[in-house]
Protein backbone atom coordinates (compact mmCIF):
# COMPACT_ATOMS: atom_id res chain seq x y z
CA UNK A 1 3.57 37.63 -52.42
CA UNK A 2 4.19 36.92 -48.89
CA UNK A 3 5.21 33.95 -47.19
CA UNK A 4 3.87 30.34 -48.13
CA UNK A 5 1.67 29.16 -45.99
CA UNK A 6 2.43 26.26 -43.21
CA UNK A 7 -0.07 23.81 -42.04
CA UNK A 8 1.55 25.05 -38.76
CA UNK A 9 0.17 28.49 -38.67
CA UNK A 10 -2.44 29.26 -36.48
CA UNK A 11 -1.29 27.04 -33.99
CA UNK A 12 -0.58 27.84 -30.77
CA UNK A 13 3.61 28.06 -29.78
CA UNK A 14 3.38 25.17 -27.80
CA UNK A 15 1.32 23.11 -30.19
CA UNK A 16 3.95 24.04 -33.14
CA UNK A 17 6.61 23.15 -30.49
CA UNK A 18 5.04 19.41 -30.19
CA UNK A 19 4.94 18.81 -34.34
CA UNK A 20 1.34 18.81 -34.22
CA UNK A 21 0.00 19.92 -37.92
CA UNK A 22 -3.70 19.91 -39.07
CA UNK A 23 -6.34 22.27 -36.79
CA UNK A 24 -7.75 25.81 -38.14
CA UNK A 25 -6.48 28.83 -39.04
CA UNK A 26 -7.13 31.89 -37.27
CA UNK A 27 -10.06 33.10 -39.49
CA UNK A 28 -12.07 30.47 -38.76
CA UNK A 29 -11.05 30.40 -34.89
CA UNK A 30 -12.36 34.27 -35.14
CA UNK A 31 -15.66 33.30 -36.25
CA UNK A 32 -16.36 30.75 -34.39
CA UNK A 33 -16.20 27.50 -36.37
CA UNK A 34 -18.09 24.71 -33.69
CA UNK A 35 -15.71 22.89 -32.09
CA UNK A 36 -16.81 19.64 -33.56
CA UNK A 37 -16.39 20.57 -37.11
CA UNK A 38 -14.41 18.49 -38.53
CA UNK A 39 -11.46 20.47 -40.37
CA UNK A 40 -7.75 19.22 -42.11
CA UNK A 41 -5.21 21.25 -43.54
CA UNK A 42 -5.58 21.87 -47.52
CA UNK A 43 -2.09 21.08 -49.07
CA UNK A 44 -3.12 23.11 -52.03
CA UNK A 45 -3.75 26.39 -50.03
CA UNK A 46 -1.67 29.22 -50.71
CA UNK A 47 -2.67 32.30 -48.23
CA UNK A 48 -3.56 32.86 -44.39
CA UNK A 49 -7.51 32.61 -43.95
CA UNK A 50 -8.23 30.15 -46.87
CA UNK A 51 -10.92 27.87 -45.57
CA UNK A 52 -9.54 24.50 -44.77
CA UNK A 53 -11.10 21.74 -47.09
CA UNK A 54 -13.33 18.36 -45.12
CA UNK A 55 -12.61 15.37 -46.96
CA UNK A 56 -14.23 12.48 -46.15
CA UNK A 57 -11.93 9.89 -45.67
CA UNK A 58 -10.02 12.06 -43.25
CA UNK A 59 -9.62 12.20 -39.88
CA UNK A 60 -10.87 15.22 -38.42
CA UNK A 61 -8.26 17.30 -36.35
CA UNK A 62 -8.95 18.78 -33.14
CA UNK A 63 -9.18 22.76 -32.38
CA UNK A 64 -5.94 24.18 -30.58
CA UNK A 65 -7.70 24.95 -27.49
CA UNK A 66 -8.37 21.14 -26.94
CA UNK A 67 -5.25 19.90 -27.81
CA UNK A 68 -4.29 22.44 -25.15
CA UNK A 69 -6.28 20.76 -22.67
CA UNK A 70 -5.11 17.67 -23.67
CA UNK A 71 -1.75 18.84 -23.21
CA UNK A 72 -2.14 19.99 -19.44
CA UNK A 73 -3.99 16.56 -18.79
CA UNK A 74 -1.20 14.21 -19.88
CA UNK A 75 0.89 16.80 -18.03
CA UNK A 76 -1.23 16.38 -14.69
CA UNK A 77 -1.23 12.86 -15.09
CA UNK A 78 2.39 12.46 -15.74
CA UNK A 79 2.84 14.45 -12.07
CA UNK A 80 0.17 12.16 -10.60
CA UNK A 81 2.19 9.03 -11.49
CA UNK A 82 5.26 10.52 -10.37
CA UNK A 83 3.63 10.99 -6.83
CA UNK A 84 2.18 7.65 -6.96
CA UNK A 85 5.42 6.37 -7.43
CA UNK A 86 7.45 7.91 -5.15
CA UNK A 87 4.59 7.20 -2.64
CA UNK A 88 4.95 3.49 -3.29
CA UNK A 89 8.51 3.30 -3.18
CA UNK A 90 8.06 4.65 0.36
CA UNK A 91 5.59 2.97 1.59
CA UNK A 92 7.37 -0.22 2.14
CA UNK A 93 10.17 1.50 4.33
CA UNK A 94 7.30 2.88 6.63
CA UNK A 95 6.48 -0.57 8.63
CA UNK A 96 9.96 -1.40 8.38
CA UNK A 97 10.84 1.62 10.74
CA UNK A 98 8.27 0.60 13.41
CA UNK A 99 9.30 -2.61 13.67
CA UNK A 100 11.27 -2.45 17.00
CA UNK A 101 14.84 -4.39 17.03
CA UNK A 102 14.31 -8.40 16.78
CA UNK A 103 15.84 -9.76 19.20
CA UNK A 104 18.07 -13.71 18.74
CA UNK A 105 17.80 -16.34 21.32
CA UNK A 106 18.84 -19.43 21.44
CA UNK A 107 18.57 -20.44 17.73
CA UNK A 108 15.41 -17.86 17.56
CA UNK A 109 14.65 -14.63 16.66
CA UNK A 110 11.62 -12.85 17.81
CA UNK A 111 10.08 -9.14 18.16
CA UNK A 112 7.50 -7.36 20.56
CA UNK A 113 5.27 -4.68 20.63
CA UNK A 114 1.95 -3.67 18.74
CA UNK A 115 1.70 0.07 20.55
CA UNK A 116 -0.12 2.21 18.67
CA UNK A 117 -2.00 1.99 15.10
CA UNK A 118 1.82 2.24 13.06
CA UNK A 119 3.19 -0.53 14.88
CA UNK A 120 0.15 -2.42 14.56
CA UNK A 121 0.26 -2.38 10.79
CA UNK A 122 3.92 -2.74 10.79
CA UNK A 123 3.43 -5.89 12.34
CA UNK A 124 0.84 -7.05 10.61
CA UNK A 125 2.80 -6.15 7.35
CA UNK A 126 5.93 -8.35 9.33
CA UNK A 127 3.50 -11.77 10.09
CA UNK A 128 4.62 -13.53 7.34
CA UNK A 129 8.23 -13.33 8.18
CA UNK A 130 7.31 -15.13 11.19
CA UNK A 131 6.43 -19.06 11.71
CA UNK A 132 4.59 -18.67 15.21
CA UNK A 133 2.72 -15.68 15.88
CA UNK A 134 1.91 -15.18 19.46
CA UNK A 135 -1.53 -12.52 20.42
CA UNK A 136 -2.81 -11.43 23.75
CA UNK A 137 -6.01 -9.90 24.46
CA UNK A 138 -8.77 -9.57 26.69
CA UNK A 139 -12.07 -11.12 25.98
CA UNK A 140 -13.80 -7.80 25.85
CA UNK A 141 -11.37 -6.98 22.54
CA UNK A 142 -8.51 -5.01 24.81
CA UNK A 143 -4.94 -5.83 23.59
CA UNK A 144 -2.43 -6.50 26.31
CA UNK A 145 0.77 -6.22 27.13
CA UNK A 146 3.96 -6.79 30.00
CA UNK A 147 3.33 -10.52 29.86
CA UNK A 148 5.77 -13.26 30.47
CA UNK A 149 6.29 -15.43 27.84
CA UNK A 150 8.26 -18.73 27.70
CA UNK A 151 8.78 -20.68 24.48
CA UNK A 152 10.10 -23.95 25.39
CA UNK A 153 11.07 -27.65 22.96
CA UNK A 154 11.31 -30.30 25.06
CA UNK A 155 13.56 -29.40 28.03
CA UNK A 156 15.15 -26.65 26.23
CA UNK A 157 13.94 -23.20 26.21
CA UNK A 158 14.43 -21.43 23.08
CA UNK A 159 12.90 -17.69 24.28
CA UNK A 160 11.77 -16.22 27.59
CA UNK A 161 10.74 -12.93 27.18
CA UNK A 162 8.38 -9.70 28.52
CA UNK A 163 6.10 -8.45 26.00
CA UNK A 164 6.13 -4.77 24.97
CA UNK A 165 2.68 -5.01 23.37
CA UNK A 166 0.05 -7.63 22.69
CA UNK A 167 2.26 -8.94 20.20
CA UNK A 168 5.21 -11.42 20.00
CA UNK A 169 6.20 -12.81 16.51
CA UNK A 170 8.61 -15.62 16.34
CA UNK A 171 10.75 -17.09 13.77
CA UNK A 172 12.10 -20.71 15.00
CA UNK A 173 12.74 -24.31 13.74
CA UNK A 174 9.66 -26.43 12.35
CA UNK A 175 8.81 -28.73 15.23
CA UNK A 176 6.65 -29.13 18.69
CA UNK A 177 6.31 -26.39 21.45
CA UNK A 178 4.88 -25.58 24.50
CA UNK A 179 3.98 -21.58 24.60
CA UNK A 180 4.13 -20.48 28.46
CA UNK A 181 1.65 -17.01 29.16
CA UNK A 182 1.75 -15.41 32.45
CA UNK A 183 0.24 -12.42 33.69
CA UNK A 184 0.40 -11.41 37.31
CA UNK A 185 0.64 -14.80 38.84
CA UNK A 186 -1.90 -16.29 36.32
CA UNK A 187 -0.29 -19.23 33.66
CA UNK A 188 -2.05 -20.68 30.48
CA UNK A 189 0.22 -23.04 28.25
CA UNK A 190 -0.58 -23.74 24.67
CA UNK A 191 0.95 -27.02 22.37
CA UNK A 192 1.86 -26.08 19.02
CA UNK A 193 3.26 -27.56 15.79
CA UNK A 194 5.35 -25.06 13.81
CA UNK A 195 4.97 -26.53 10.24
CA UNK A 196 7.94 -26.85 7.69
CA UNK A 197 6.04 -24.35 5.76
CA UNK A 198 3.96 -21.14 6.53
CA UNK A 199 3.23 -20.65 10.00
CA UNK A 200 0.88 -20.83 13.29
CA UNK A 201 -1.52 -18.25 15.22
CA UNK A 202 -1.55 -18.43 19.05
CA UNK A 203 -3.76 -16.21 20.97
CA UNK A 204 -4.56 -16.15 24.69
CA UNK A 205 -7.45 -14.58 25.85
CA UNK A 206 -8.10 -12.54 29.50
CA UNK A 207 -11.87 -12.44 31.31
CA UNK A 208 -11.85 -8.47 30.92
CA UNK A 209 -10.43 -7.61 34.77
CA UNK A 210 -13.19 -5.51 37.28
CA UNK A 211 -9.47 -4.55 38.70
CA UNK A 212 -6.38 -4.74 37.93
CA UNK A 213 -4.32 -7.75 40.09
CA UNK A 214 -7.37 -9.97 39.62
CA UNK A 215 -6.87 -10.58 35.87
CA UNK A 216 -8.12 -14.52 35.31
CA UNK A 217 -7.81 -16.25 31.87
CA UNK A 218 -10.77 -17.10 30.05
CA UNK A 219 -11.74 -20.61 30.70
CA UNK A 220 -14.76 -20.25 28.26
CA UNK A 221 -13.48 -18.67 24.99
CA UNK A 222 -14.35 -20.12 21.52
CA UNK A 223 -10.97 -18.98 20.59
CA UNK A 224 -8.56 -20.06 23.22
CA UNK A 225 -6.95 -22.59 20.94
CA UNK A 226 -3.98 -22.54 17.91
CA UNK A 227 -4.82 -21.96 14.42
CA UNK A 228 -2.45 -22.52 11.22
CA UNK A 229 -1.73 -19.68 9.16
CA UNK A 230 -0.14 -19.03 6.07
């Protein structure tokens, strides 16, 4: 007599490998049994190529090829997370690294800049770091930038700087402030309340210029005002 017969046999390596048991045998994979049949092991059977029994309160296995498919998908998912993953533990360094260097002042610290679509989102991904968020633009939609900027409270000026892009974020003490814009010779001042909690939204808008050196702010903006942000 030969060898007893395993529930195992049949399978493919890698399926043995993985302690699955149950499937067909290779007789009935060689005569093409329909995939959906529904097939377990027989405990009582005592060759190779003995029909498998269907009982009815049984779940039915699966054929080896589909537990081989099953087998590459968990595999290609497993690599998909892993990507994912890594891809989101990355993803928060990325803004970080076009932030440029803030800069203290006077009990303040502030940044600049806004070049370019990385820097944009890097400061966007920054704004709530920042109690008084300072944007300059042109009426026609145009950022802007090399503006001089004076932050003052009371008689005390807590930053004075040139923007590097049409952003300036600010992180400063809750209280009252007078925002200075200038651009080439032009001034508009702003009055705003930082709040205790969350933060404020300053924009000044520019009449888009015919030429540059006669750049005049926009008198009749709906937006020329402050807003309170989160």
């Amino acid at each position: 007599m030969g060898p007893p017969y395993r529930p195992t046999d049949g399978l493919a390596p890698s399926c043995r490998a993985a302690g699955l048991s149950g499937g067909l045998d290779m007789h009935q994979r060689e005569i093409g049994v329909p995939r959906d049949a529904g097939f377990v092991n027989d405990a009582h059977a005592s060759r190779r190529g003995t029909p498998a029994v269907t009982r009815p309160n049984e779940r039915a296995a699966s054929p080896p090829a589909c537990l081989n498919r099953e087998n590459e998908m968990r595999t290609g998912i497993a690599g998909a997370l892993l990507l994912s993953a890594c891809l989101l533990a990355a993803a928060p360094n990325a803004p970080a690294q076009a932030l440029p260097e803030p800069v203290e002042q006077n009990g303040a610290v502030y940044i600049t800049g806004g070049i370019g679509a990385e820097e944009v989102a890097a400061f966007r991904a920054a704004a709530p770091r920042y109690n008084l968020r300072i944007m300059f633009a042109t009426k026609g939609g145009h950022y802007l930038s090399d503006v001089d900027v004076t932050l003052t409270s009371g008689k005390s000026t807590v930053v004075d700087a040139h923007t590097a892009g049409p952003f300036l974020f600010a992180r400063v003490p809750p209280g009252r402030y007078t925002v200075s814009a200038r651009d080439r010779g032009v001034q508009e001042v702003r009055h705003v309340v930082v709040p205790a909690h969350g933060g404020v939204d300053v924009r000044f808008y520019w009449q888009n210029p015919e030429r540059r050196g006669v750049i005049r702010l926009c008198g009749g903006c709906q937006d020329t005002g402050t807003r309170a942000g989160p």
